[in-house]
PDB file of N, CA and C in Angstrom:
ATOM      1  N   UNK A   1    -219.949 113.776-115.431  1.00  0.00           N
ATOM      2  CA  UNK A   1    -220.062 114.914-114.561  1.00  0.00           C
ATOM      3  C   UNK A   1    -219.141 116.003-115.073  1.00  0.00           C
ATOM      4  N   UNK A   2    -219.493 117.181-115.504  1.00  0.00           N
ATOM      5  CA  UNK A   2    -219.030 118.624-116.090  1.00  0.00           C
ATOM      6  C   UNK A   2    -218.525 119.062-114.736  1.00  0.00           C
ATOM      7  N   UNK A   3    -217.950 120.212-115.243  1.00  0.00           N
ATOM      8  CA  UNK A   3    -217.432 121.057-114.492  1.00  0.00           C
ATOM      9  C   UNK A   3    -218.073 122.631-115.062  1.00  0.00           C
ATOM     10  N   UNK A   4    -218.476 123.407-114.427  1.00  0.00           N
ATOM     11  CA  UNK A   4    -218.941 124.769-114.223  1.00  0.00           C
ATOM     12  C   UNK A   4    -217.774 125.277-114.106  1.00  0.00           C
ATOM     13  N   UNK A   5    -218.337 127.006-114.585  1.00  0.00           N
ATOM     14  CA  UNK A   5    -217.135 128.067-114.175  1.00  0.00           C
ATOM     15  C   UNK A   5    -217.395 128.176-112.408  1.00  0.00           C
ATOM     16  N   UNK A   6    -218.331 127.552-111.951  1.00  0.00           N
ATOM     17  CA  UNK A   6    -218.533 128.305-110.733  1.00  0.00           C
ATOM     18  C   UNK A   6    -218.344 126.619-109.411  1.00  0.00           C
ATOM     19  N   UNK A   7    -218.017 126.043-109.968  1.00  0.00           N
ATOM     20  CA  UNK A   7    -217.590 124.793-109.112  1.00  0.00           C
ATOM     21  C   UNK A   7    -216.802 123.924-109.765  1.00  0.00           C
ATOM     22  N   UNK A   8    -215.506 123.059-109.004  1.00  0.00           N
ATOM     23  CA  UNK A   8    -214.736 121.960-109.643  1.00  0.00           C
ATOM     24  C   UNK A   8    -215.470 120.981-109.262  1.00  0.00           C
ATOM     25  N   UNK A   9    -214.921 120.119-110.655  1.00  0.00           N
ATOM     26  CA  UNK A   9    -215.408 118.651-110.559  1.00  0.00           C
ATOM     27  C   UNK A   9    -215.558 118.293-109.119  1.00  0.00           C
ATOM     28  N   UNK A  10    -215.940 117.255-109.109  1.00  0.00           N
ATOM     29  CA  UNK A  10    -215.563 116.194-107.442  1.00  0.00           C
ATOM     30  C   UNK A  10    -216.244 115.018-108.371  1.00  0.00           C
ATOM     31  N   UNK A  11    -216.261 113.981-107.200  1.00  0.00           N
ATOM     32  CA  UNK A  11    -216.532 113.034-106.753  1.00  0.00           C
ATOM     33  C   UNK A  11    -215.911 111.899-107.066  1.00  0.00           C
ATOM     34  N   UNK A  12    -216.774 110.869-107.497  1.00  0.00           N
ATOM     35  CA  UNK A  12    -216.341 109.657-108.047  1.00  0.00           C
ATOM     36  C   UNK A  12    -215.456 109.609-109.487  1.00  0.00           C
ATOM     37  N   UNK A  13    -214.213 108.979-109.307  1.00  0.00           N
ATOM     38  CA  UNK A  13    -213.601 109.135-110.729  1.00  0.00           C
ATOM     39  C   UNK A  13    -213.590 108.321-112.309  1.00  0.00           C
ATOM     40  N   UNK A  14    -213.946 109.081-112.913  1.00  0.00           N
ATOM     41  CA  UNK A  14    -213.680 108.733-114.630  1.00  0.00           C
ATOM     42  C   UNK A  14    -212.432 109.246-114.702  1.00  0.00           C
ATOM     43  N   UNK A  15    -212.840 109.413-116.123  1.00  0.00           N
ATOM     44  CA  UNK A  15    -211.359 109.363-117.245  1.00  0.00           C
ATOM     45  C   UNK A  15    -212.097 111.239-117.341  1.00  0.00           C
ATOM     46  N   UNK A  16    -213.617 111.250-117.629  1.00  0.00           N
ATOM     47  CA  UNK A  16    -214.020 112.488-117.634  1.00  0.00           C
ATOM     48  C   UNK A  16    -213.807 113.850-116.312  1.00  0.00           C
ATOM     49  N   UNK A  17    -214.069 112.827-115.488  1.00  0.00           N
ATOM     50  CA  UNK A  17    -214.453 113.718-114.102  1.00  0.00           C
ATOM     51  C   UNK A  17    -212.447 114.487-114.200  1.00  0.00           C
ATOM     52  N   UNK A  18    -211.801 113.718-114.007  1.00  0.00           N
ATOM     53  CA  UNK A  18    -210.291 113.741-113.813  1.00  0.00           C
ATOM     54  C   UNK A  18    -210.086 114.749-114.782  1.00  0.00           C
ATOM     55  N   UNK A  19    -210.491 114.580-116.510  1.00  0.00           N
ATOM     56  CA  UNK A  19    -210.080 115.733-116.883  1.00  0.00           C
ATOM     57  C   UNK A  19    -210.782 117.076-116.841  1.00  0.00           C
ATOM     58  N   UNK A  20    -211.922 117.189-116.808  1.00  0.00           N
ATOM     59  CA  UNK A  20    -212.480 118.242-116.204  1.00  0.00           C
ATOM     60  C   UNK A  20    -211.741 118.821-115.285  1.00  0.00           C
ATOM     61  N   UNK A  21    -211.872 117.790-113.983  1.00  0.00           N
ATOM     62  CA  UNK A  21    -210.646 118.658-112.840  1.00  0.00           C
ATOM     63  C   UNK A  21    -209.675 119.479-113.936  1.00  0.00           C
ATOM     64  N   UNK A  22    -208.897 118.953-114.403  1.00  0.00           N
ATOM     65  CA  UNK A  22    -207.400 119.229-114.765  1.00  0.00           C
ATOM     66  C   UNK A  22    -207.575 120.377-115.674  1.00  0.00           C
ATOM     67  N   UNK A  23    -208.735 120.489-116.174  1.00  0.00           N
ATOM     68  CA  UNK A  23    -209.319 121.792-117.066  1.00  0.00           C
ATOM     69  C   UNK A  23    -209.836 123.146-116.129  1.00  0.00           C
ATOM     70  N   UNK A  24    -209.935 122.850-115.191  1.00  0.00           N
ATOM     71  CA  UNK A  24    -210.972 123.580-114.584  1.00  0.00           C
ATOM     72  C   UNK A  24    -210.423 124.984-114.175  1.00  0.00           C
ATOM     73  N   UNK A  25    -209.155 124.642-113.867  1.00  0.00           N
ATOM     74  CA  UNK A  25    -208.193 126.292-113.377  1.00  0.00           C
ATOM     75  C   UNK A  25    -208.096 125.818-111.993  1.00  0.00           C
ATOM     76  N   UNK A  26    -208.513 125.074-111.770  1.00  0.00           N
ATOM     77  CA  UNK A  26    -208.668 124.826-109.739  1.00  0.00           C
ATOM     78  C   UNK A  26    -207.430 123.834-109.677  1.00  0.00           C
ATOM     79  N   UNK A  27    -206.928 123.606-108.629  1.00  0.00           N
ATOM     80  CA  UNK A  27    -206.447 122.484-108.274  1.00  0.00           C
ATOM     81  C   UNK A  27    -206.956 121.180-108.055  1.00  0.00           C
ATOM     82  N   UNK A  28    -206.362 120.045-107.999  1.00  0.00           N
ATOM     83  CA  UNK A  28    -207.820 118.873-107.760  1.00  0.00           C
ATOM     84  C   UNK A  28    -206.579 117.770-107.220  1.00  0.00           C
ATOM     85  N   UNK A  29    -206.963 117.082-106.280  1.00  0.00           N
ATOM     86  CA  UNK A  29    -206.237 115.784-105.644  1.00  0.00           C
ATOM     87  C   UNK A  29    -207.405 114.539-106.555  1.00  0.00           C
ATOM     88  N   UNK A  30    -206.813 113.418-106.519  1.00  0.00           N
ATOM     89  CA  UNK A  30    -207.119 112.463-106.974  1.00  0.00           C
ATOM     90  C   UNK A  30    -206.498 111.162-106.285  1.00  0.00           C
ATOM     91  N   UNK A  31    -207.652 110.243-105.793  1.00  0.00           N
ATOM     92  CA  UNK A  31    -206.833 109.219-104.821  1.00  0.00           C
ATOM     93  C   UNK A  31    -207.485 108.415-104.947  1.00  0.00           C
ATOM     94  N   UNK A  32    -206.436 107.611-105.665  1.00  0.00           N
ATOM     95  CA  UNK A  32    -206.716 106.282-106.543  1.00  0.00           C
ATOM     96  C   UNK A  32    -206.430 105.313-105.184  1.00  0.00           C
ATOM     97  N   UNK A  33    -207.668 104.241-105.208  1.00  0.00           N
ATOM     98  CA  UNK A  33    -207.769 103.469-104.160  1.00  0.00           C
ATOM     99  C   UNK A  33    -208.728 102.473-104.554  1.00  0.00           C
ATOM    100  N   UNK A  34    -209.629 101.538-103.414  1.00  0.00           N
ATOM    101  CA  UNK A  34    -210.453 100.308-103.648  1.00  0.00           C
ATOM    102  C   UNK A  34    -211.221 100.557-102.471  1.00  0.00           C
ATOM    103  N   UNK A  35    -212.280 100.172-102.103  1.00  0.00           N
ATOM    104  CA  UNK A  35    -213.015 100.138-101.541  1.00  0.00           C
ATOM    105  C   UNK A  35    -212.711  98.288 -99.974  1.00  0.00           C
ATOM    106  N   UNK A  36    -211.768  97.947-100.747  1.00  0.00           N
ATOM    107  CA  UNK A  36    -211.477  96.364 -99.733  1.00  0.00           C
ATOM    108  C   UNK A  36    -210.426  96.827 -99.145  1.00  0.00           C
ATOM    109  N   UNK A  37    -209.355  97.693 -99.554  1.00  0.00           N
ATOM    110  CA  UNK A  37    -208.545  98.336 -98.814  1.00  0.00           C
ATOM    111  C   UNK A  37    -208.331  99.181 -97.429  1.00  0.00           C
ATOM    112  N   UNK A  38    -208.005  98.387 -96.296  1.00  0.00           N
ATOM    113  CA  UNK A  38    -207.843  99.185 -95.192  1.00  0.00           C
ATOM    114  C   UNK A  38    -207.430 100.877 -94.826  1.00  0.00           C
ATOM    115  N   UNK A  39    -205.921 101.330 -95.299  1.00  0.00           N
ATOM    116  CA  UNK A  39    -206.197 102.559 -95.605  1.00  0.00           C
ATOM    117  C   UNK A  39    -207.043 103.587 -96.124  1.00  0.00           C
ATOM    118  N   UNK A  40    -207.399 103.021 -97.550  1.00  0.00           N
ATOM    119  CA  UNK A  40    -208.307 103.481 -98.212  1.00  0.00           C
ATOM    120  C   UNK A  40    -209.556 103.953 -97.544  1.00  0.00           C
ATOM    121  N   UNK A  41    -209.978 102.516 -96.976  1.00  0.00           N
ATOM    122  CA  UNK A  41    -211.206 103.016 -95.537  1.00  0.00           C
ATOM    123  C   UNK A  41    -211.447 103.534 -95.159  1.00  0.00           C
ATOM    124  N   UNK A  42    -209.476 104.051 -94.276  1.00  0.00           N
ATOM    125  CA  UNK A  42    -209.600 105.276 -93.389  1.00  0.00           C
ATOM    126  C   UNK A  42    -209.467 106.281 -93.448  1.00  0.00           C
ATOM    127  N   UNK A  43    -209.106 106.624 -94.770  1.00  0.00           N
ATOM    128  CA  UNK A  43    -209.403 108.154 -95.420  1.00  0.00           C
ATOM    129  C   UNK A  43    -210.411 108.337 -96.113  1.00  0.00           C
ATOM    130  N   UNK A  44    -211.578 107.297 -96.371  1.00  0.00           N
ATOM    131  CA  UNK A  44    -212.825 107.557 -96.651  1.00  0.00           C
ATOM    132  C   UNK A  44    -214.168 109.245 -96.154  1.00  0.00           C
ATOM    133  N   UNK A  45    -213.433 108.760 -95.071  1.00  0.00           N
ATOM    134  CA  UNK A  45    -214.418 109.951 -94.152  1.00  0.00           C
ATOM    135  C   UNK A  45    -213.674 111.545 -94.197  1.00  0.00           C
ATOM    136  N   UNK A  46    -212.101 111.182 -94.151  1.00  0.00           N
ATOM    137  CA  UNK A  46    -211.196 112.407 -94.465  1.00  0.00           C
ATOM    138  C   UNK A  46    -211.473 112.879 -95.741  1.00  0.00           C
ATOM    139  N   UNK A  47    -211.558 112.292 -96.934  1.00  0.00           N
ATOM    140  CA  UNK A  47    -211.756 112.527 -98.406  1.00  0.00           C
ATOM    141  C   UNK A  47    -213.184 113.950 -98.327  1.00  0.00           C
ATOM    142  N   UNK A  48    -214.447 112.522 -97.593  1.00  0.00           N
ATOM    143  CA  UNK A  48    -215.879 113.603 -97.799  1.00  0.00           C
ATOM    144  C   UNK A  48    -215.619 114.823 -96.924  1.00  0.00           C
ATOM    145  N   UNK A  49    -214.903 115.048 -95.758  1.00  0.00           N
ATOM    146  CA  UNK A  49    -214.940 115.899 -95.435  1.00  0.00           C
ATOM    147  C   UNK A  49    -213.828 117.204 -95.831  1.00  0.00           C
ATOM    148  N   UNK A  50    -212.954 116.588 -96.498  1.00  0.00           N
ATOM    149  CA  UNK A  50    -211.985 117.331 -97.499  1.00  0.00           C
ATOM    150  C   UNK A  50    -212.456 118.047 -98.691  1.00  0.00           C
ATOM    151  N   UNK A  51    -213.564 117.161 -99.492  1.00  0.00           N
ATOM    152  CA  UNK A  51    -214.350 117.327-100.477  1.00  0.00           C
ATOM    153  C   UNK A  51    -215.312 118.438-100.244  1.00  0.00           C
ATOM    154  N   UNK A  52    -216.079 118.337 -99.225  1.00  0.00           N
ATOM    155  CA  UNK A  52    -216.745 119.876 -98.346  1.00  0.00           C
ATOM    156  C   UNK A  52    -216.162 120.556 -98.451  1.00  0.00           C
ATOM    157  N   UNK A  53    -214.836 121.177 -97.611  1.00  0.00           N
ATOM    158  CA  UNK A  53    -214.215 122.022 -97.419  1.00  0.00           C
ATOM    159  C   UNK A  53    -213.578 123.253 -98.502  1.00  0.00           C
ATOM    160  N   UNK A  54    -213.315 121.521 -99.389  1.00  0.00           N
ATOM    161  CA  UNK A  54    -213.066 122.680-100.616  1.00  0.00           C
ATOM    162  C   UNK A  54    -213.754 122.992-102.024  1.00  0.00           C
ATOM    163  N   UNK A  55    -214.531 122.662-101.160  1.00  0.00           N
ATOM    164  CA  UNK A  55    -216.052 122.736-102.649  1.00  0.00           C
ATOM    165  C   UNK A  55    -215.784 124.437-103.110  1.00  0.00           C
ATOM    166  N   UNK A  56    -215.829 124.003-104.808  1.00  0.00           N
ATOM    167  CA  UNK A  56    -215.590 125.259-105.656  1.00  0.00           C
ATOM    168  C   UNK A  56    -214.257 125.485-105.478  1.00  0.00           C
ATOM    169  N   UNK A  57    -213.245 125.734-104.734  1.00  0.00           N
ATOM    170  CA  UNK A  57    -212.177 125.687-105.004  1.00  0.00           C
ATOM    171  C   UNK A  57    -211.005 124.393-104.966  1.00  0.00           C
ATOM    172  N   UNK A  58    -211.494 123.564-105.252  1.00  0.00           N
ATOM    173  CA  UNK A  58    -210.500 122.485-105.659  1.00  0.00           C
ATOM    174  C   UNK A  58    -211.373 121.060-105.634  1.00  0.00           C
ATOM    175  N   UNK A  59    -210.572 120.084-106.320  1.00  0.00           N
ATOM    176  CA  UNK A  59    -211.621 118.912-106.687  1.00  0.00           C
ATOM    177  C   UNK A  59    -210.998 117.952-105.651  1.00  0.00           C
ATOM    178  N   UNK A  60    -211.611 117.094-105.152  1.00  0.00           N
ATOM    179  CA  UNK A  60    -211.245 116.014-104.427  1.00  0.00           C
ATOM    180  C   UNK A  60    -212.166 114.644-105.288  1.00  0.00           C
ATOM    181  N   UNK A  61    -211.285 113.763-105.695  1.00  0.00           N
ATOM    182  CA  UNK A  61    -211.710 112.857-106.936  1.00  0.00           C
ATOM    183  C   UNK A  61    -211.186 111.517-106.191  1.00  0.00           C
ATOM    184  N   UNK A  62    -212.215 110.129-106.267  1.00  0.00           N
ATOM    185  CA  UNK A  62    -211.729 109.267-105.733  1.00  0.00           C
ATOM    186  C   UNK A  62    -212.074 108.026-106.760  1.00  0.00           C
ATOM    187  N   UNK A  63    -210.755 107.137-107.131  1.00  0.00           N
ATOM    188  CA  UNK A  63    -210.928 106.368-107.907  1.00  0.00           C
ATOM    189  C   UNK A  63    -210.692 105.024-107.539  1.00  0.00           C
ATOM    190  N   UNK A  64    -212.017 104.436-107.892  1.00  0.00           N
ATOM    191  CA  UNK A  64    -212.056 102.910-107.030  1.00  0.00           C
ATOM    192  C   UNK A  64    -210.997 101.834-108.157  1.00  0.00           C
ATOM    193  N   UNK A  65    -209.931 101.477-108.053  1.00  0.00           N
ATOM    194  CA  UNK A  65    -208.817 101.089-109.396  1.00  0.00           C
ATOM    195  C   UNK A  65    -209.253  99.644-109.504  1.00  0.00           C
ATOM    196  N   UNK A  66    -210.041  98.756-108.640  1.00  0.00           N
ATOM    197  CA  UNK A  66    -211.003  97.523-108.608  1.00  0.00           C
ATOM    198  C   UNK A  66    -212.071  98.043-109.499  1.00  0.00           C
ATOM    199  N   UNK A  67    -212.888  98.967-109.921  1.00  0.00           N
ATOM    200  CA  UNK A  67    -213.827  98.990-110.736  1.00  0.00           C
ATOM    201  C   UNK A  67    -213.227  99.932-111.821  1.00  0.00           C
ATOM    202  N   UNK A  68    -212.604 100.591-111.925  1.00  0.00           N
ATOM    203  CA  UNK A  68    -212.096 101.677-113.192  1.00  0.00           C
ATOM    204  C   UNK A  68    -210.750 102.041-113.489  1.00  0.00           C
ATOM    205  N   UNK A  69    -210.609 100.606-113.248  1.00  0.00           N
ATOM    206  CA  UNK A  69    -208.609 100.470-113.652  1.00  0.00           C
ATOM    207  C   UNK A  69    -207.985 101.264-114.817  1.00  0.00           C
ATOM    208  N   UNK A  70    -208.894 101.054-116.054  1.00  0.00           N
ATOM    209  CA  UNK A  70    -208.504 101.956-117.019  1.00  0.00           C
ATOM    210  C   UNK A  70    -208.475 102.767-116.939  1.00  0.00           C
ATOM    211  N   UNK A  71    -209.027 103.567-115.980  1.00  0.00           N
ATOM    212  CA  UNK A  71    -208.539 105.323-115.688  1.00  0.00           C
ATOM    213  C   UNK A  71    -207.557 105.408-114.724  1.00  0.00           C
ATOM    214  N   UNK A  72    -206.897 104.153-113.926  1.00  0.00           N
ATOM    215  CA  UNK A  72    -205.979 104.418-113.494  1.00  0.00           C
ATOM    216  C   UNK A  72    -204.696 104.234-113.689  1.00  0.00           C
ATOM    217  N   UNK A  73    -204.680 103.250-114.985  1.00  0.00           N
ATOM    218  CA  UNK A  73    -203.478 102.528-115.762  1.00  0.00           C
ATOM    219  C   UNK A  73    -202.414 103.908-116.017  1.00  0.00           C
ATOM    220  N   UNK A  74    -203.186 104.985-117.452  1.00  0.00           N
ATOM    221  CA  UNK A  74    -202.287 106.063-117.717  1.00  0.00           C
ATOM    222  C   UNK A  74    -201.231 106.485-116.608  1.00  0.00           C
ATOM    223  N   UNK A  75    -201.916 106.625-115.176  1.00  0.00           N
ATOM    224  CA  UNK A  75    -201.113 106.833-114.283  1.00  0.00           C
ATOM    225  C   UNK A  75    -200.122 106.548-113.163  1.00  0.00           C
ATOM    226  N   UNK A  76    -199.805 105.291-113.942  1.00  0.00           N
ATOM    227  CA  UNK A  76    -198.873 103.858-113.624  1.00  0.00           C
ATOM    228  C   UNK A  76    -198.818 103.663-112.477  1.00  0.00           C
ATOM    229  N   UNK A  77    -200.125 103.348-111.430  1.00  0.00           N
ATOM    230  CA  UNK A  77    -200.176 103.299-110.100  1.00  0.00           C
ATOM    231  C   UNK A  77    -200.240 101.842-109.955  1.00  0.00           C
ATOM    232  N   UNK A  78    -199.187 101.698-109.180  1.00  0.00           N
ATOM    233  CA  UNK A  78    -198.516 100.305-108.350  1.00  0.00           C
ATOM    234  C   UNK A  78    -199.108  99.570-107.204  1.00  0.00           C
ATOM    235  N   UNK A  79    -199.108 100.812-106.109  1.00  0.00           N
ATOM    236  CA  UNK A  79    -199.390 100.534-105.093  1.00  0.00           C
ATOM    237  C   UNK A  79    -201.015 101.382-104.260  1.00  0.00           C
ATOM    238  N   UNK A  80    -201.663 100.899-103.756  1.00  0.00           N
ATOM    239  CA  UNK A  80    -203.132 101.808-103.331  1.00  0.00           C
ATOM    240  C   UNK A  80    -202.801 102.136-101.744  1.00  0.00           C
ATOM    241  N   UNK A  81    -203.831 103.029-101.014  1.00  0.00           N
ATOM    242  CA  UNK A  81    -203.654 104.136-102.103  1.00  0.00           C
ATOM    243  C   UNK A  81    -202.501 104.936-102.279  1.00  0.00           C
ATOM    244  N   UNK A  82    -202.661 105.974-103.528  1.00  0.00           N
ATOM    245  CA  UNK A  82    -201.707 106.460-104.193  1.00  0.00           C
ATOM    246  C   UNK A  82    -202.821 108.460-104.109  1.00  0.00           C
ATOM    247  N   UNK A  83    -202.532 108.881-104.105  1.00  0.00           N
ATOM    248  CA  UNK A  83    -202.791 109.984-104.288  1.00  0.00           C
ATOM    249  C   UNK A  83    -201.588 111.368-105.147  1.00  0.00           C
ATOM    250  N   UNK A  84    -202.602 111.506-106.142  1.00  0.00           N
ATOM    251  CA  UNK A  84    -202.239 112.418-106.982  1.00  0.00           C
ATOM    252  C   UNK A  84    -202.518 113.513-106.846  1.00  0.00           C
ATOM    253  N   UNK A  85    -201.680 115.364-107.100  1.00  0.00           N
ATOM    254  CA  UNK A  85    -202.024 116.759-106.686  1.00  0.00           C
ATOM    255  C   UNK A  85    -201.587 116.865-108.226  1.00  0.00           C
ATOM    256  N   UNK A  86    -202.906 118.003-108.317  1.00  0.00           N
ATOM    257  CA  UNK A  86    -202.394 118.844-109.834  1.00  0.00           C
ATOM    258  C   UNK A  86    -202.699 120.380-109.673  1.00  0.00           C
ATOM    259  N   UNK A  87    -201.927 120.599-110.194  1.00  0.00           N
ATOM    260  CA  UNK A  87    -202.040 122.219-110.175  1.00  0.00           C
ATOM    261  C   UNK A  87    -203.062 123.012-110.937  1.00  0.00           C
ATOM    262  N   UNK A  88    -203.589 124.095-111.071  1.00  0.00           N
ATOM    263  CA  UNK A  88    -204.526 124.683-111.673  1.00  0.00           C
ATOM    264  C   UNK A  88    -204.304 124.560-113.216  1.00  0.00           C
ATOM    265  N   UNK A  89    -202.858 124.442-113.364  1.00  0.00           N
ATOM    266  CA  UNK A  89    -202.514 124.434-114.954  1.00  0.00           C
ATOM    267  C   UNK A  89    -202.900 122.813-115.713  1.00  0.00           C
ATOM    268  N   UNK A  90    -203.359 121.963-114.304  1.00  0.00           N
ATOM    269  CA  UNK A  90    -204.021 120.242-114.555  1.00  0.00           C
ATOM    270  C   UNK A  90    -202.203 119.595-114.701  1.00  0.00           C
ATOM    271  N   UNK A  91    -201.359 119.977-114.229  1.00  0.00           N
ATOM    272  CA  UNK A  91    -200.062 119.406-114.091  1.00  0.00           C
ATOM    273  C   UNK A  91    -199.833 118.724-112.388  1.00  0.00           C
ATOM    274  N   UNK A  92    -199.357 117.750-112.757  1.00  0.00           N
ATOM    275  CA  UNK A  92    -199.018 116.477-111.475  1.00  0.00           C
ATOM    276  C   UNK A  92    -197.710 117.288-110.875  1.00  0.00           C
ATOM    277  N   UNK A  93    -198.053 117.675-109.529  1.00  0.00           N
ATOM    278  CA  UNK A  93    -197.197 118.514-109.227  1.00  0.00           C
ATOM    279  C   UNK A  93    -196.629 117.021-107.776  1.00  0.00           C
ATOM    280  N   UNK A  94    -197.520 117.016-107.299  1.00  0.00           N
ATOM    281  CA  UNK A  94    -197.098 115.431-106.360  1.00  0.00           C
ATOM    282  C   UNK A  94    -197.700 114.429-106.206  1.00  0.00           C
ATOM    283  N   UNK A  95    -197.012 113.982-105.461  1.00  0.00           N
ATOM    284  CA  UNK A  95    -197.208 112.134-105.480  1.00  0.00           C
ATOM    285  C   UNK A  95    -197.236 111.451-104.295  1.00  0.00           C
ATOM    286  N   UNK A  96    -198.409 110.775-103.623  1.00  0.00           N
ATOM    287  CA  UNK A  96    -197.638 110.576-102.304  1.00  0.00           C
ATOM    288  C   UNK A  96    -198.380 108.737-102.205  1.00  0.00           C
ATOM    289  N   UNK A  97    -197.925 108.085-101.905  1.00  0.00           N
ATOM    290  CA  UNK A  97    -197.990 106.189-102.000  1.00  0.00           C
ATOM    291  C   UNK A  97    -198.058 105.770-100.271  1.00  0.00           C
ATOM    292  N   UNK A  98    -199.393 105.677-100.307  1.00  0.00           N
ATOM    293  CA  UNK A  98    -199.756 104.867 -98.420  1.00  0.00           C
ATOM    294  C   UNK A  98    -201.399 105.762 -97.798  1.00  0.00           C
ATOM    295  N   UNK A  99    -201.177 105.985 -97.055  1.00  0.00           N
ATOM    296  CA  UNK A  99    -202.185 106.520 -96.109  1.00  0.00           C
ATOM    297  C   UNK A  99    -202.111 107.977 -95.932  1.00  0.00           C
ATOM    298  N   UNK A 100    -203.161 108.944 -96.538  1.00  0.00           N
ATOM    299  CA  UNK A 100    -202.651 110.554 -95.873  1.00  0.00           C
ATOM    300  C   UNK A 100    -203.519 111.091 -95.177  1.00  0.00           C
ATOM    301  N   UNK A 101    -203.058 111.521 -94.051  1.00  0.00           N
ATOM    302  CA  UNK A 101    -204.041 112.419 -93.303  1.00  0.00           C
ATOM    303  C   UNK A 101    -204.331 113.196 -93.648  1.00  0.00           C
ATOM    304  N   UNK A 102    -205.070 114.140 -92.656  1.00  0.00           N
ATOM    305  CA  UNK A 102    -206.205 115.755 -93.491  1.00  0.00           C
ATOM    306  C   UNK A 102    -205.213 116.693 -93.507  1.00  0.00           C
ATOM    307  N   UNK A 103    -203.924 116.420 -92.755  1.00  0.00           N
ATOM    308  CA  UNK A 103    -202.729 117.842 -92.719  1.00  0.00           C
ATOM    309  C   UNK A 103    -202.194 117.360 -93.567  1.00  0.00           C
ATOM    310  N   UNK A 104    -201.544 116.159 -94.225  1.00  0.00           N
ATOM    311  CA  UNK A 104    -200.833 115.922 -95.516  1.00  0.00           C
ATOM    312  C   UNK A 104    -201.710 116.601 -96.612  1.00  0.00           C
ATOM    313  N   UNK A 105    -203.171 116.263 -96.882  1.00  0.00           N
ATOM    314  CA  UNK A 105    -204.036 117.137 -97.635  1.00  0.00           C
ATOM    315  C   UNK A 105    -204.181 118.416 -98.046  1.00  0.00           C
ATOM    316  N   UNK A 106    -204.150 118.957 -96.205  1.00  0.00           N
ATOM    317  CA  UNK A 106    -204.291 120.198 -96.636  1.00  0.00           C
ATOM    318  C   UNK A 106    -202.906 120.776 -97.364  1.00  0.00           C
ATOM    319  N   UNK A 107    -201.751 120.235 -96.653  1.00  0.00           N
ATOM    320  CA  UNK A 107    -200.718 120.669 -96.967  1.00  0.00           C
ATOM    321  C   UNK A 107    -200.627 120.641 -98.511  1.00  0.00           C
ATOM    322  N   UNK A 108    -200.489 119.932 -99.020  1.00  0.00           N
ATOM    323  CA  UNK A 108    -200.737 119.829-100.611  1.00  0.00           C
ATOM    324  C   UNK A 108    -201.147 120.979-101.370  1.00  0.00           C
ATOM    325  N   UNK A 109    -202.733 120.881-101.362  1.00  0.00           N
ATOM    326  CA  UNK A 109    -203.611 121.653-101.885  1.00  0.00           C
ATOM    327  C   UNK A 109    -203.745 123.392-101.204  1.00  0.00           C
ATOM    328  N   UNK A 110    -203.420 123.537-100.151  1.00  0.00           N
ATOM    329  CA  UNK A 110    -203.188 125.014 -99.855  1.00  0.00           C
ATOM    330  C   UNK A 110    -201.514 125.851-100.479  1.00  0.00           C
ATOM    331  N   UNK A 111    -201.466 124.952-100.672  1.00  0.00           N
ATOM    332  CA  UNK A 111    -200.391 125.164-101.448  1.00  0.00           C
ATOM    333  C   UNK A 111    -200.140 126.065-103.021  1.00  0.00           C
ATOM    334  N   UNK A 112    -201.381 124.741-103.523  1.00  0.00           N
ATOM    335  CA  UNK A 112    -202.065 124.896-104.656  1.00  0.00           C
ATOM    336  C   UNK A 112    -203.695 126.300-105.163  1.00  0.00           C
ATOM    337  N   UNK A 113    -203.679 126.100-103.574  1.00  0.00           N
ATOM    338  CA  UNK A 113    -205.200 127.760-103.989  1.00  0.00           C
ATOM    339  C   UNK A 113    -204.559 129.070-104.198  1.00  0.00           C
ATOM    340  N   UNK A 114    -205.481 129.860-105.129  1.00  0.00           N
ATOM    341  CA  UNK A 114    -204.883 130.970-105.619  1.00  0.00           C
ATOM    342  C   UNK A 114    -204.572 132.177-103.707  1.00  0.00           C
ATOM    343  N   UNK A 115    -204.063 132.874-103.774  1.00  0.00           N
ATOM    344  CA  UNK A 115    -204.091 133.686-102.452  1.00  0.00           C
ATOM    345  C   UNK A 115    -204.704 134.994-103.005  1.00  0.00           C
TER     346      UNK A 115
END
């Protein structure tokens, strides 16, 4: 999955999708997780509706680390989920390890949109 000048990546994560994000000029969260995982679960529905919100301006990328560990190794994740913020320049600006709500989210990434 490419990335356009006129939309960021999303969705399901590769090794591709992730760097696209990080190319793209946008900001992009990335939240490395599993699908058997309870938290994970419950930000399932927060993610798609996060992913809406900021369609075209920022990527919301979700990486199942039970099926595509190797894209999550580089990023020496320990514990699920783990969620990663990068800045438009594709630099890991934070880090946050457990469960995040849609205001930890937004907080992040509004952070990160151009004004």
């Amino acid at each position: 999955m490419g990335a356009s000048a006129e939309q960021a990546p999303r969705g399901e994560g590769s090794a591709e999708t992730i760097k696209a994000a990080r190319a793209s000029g946008r900001p992009a969260m990335v939240d490395f997780g599993a699908g058997t995982c309870v938290p994970c679960k419950k930000m399932k529905p927060i993610l798609e509706q996060a992913e809406k919100d900021y369609a075209g301006r920022a990527a919301i990328i979700f990486v199942d680390v039970h099926e595509e560990g190797d894209v999550a190794r580089p990023y020496g994740i320990r514990l699920i989920p783990t969620q990663i913020f990068f800045d438009p320049a594709g630099r890991e600006v934070s880090r946050h390890v457990g469960f995040m709500d849609r205001e930890g989210i937004d907080g992040n990434l509004k952070g990160l949109l151009p004004r």
